[in-house]
PDB file of N, CA and C in Angstrom:
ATOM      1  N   UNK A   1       9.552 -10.034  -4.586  1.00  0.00           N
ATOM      2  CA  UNK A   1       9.777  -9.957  -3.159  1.00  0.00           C
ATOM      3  C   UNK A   1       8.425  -9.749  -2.475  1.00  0.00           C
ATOM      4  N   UNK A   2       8.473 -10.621  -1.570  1.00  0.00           N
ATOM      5  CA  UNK A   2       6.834 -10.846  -0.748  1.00  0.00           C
ATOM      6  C   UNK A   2       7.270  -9.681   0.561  1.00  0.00           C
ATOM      7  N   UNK A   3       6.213  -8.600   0.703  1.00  0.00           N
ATOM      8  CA  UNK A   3       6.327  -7.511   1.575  1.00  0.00           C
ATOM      9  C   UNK A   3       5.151  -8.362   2.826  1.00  0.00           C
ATOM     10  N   UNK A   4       5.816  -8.606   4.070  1.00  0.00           N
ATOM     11  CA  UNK A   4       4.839  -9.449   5.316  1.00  0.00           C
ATOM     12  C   UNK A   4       4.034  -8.244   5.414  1.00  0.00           C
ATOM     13  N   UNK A   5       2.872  -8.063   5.826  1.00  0.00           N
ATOM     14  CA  UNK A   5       1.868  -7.647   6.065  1.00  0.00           C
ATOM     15  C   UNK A   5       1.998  -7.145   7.489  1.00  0.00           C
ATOM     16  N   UNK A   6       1.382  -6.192   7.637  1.00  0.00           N
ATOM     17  CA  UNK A   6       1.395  -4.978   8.997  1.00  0.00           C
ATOM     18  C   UNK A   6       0.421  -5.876   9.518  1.00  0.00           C
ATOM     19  N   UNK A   7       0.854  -6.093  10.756  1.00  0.00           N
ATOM     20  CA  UNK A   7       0.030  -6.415  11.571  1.00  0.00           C
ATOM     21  C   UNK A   7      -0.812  -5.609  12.491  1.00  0.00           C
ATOM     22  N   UNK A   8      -2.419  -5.566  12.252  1.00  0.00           N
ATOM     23  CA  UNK A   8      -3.435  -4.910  12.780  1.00  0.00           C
ATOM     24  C   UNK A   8      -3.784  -5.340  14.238  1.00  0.00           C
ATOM     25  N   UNK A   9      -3.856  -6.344  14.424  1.00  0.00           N
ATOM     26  CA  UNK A   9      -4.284  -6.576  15.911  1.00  0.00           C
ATOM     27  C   UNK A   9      -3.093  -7.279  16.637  1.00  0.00           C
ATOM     28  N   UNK A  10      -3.229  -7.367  17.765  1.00  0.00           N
ATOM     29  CA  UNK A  10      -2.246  -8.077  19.101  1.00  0.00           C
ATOM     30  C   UNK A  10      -0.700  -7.040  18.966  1.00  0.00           C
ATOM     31  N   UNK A  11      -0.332  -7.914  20.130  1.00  0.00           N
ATOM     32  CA  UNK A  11       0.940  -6.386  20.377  1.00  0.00           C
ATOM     33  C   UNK A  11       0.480  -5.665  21.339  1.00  0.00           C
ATOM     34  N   UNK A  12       1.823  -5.171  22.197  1.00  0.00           N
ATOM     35  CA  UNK A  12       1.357  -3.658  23.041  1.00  0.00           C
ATOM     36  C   UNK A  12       0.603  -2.615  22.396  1.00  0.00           C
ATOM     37  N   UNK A  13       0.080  -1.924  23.221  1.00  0.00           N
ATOM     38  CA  UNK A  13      -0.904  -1.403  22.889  1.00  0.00           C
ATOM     39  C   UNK A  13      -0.496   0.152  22.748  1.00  0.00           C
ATOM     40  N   UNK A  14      -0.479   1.470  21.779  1.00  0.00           N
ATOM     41  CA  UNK A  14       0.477   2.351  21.351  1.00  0.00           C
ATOM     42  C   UNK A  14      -0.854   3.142  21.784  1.00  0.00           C
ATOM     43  N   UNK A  15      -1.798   3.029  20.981  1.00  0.00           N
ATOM     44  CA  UNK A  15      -2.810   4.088  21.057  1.00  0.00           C
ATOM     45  C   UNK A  15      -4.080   3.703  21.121  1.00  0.00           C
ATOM     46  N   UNK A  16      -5.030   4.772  22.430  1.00  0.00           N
ATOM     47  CA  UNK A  16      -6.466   3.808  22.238  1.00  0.00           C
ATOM     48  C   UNK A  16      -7.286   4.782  21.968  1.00  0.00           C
ATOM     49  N   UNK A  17      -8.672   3.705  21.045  1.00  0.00           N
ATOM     50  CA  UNK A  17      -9.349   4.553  20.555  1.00  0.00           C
ATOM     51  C   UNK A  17     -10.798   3.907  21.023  1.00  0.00           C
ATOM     52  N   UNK A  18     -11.066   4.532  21.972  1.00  0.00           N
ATOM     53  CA  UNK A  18     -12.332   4.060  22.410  1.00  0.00           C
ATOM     54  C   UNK A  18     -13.824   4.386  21.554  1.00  0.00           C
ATOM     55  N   UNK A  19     -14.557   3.241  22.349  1.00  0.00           N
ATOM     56  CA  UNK A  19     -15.954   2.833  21.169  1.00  0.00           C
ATOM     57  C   UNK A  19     -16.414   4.494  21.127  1.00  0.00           C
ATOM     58  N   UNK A  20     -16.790   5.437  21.585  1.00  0.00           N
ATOM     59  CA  UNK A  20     -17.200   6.896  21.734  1.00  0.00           C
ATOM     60  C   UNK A  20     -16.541   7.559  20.374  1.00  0.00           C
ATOM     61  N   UNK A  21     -15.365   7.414  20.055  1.00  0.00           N
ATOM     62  CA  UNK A  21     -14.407   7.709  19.176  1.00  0.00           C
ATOM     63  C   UNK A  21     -15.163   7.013  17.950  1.00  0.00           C
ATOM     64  N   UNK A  22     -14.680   5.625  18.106  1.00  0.00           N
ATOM     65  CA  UNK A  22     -15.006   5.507  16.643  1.00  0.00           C
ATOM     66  C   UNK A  22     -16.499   5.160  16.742  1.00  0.00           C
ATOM     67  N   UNK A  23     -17.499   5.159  17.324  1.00  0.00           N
ATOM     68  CA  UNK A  23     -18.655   5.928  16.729  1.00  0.00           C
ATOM     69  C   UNK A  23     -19.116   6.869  15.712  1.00  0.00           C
ATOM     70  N   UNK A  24     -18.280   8.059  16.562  1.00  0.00           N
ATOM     71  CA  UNK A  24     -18.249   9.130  16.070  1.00  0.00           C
ATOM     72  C   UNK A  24     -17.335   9.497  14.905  1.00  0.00           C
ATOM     73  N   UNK A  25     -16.354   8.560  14.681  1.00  0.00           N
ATOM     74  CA  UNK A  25     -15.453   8.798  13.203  1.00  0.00           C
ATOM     75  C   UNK A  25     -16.703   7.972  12.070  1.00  0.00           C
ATOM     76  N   UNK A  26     -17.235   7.025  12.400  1.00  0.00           N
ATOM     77  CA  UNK A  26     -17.854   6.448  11.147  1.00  0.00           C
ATOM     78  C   UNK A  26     -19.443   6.974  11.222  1.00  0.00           C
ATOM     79  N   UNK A  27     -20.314   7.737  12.454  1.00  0.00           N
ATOM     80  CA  UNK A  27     -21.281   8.559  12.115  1.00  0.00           C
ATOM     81  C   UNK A  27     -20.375  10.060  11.040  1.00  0.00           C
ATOM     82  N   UNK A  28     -19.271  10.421  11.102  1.00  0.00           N
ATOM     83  CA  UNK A  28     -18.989  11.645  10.471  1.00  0.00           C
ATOM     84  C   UNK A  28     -18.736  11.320   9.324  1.00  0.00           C
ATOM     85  N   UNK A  29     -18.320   9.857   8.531  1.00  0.00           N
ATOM     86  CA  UNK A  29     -17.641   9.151   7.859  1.00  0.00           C
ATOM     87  C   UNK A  29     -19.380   8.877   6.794  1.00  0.00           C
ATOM     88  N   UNK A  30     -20.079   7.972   7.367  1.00  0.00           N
ATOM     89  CA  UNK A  30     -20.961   7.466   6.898  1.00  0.00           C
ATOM     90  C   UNK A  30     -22.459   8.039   6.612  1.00  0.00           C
ATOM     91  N   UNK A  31     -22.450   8.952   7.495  1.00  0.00           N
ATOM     92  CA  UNK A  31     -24.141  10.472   8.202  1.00  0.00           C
ATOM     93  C   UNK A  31     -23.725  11.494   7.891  1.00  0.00           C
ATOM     94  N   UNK A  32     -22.531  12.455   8.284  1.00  0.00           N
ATOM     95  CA  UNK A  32     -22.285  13.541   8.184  1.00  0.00           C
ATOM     96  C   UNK A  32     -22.865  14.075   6.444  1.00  0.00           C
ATOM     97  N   UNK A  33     -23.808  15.023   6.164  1.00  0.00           N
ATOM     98  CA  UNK A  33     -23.807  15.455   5.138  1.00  0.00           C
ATOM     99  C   UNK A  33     -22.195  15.711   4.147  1.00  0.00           C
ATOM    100  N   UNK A  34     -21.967  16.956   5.129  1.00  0.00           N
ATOM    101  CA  UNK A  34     -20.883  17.407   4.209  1.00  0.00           C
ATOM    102  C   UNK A  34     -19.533  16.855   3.947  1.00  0.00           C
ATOM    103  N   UNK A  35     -19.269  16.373   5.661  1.00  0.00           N
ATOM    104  CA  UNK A  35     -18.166  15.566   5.952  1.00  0.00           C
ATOM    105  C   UNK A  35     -17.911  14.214   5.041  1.00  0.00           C
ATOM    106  N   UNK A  36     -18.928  13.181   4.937  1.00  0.00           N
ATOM    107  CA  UNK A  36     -19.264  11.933   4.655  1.00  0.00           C
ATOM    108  C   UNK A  36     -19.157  11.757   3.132  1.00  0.00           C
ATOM    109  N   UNK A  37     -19.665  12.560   2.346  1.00  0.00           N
ATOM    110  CA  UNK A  37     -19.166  12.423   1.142  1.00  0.00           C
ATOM    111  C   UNK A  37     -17.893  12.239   0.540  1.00  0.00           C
ATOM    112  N   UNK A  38     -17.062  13.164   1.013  1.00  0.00           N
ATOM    113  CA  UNK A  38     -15.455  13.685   0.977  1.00  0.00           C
ATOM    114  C   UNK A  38     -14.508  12.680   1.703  1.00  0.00           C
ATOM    115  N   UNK A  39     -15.359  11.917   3.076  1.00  0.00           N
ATOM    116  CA  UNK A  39     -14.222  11.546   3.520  1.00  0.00           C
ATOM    117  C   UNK A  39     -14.248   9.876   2.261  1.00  0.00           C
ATOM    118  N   UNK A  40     -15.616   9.401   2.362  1.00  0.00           N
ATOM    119  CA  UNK A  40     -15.966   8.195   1.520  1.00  0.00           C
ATOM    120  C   UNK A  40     -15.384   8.068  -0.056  1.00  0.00           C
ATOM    121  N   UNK A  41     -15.481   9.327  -0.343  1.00  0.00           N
ATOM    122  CA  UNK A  41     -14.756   9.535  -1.713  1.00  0.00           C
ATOM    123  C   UNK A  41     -12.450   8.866  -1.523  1.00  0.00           C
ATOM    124  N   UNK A  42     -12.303   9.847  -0.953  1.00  0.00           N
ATOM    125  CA  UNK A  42     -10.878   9.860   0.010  1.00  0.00           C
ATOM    126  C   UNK A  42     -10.730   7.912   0.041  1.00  0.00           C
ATOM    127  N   UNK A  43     -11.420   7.064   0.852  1.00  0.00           N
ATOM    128  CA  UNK A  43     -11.032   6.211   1.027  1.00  0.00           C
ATOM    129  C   UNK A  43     -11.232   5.414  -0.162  1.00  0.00           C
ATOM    130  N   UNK A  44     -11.925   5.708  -0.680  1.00  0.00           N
ATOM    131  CA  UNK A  44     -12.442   4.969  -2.393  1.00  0.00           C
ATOM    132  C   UNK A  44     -11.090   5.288  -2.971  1.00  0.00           C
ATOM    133  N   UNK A  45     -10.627   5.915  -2.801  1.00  0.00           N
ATOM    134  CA  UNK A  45      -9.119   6.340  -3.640  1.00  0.00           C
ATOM    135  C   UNK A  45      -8.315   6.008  -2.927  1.00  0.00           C
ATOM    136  N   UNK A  46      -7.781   5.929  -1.985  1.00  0.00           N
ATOM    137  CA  UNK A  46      -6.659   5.487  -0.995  1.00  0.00           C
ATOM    138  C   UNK A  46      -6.519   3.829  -1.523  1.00  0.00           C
ATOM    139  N   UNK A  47      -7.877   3.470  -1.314  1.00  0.00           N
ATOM    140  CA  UNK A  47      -7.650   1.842  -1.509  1.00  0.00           C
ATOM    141  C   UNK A  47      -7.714   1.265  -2.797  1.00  0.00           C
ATOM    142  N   UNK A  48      -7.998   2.314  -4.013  1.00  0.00           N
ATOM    143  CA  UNK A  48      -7.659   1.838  -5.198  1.00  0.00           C
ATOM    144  C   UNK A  48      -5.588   2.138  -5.580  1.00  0.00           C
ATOM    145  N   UNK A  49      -5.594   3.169  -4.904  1.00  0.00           N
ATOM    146  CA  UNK A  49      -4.314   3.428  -4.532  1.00  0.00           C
ATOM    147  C   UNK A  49      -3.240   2.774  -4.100  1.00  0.00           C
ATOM    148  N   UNK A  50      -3.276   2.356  -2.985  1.00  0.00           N
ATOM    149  CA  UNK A  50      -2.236   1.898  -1.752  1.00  0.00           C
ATOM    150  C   UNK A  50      -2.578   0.802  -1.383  1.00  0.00           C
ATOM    151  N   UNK A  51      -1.316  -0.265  -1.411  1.00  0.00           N
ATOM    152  CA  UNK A  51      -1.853  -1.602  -0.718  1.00  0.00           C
ATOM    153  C   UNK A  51      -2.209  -1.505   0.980  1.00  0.00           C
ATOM    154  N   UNK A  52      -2.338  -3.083   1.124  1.00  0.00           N
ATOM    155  CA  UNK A  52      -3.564  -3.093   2.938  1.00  0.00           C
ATOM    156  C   UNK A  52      -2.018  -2.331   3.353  1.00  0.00           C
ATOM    157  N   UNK A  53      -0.567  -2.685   3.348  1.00  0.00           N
ATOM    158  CA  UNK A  53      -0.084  -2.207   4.211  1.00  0.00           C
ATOM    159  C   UNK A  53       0.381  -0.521   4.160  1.00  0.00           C
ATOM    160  N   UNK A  54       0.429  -0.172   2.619  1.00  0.00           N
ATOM    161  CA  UNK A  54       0.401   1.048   2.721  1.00  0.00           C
ATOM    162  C   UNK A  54      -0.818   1.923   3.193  1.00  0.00           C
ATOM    163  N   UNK A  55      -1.993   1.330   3.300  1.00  0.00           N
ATOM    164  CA  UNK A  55      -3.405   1.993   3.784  1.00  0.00           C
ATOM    165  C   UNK A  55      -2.678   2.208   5.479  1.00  0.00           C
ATOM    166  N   UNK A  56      -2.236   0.880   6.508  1.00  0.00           N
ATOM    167  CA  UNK A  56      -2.264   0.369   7.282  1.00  0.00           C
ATOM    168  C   UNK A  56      -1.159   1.844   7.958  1.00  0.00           C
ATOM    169  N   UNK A  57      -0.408   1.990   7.084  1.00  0.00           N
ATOM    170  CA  UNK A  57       0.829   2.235   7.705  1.00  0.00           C
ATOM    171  C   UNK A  57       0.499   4.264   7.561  1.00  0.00           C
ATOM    172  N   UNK A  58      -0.459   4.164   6.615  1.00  0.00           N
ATOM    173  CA  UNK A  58      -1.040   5.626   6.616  1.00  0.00           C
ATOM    174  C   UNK A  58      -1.627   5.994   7.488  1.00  0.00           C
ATOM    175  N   UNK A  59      -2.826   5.025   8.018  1.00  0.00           N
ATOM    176  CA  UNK A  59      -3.695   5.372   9.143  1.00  0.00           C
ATOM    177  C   UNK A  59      -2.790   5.371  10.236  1.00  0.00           C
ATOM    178  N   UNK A  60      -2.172   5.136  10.752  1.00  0.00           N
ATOM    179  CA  UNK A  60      -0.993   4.743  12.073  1.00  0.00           C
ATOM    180  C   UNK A  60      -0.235   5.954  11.964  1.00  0.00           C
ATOM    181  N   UNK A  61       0.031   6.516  10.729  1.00  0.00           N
ATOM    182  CA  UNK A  61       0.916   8.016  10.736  1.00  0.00           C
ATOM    183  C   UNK A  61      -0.425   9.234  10.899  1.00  0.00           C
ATOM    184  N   UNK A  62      -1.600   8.819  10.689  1.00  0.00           N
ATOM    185  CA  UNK A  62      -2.287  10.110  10.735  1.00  0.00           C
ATOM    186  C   UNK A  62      -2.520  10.207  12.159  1.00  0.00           C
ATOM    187  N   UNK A  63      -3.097   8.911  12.928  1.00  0.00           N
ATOM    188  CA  UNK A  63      -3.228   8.900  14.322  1.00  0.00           C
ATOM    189  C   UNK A  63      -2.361   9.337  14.935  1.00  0.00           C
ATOM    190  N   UNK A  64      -0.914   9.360  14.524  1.00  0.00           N
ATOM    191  CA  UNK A  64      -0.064   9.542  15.745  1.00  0.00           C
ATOM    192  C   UNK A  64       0.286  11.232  15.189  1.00  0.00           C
ATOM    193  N   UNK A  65       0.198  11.859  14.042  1.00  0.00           N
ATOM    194  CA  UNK A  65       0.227  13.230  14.106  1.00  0.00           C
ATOM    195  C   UNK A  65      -1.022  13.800  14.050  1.00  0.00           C
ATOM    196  N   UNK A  66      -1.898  13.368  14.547  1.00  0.00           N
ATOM    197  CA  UNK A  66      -3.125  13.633  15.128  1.00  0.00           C
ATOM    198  C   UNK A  66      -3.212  13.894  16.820  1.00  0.00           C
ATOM    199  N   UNK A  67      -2.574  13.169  17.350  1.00  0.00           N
ATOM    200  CA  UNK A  67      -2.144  13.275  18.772  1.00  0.00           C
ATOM    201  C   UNK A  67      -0.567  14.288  18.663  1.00  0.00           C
ATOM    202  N   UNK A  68      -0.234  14.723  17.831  1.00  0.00           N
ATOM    203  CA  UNK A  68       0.600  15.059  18.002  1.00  0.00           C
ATOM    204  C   UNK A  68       0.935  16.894  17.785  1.00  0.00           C
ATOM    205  N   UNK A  69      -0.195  17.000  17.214  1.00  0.00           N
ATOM    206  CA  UNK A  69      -1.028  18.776  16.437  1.00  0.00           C
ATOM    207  C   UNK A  69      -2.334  18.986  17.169  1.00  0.00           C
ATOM    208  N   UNK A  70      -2.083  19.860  17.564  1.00  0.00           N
ATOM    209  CA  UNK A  70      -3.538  20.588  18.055  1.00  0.00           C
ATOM    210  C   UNK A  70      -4.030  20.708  16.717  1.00  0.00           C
ATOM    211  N   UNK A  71      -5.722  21.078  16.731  1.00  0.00           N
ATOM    212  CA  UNK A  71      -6.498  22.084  16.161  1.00  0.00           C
ATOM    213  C   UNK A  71      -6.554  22.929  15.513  1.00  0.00           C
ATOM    214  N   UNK A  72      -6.231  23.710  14.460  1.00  0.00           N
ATOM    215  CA  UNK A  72      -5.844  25.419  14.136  1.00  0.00           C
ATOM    216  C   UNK A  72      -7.146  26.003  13.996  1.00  0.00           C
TER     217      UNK A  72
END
């Protein structure tokens, strides 16, 4: 059974993430000393892990309980 693929671009628009944002996710991602290691490691495993749509469908659940939890 062929699983269709999540579609990444076009469509209404749910959540925005402006260029300031992801700047700053892939300077913390890619520069950050401490941050950057851990998160680079994390995605090295996610994607040996999880197909594009399970990656796809992960990032879309973290964003939206990301907007959805404060801070502690």
């Amino acid at each position: 059974m062929s699983v269709k693929p999540i579609e990444l671009l076009g469509g209404e628009s749910v959540y925005c993430i402006n260029q300031s944002q992801l700047k700053s996710a892939f300077r913390l991602a890619n520069e950050d000393a401490e941050s950057g290691p851990r998160i680079r490691s994390e995605i090295a495993a996610l994607e040996e892990k999880l197909s594009r749509n399970e990656r796809a469908a992960l990032a879309f659940v973290l964003i939206d309980r990301l907007l959805k939890t404060s801070e502690h």
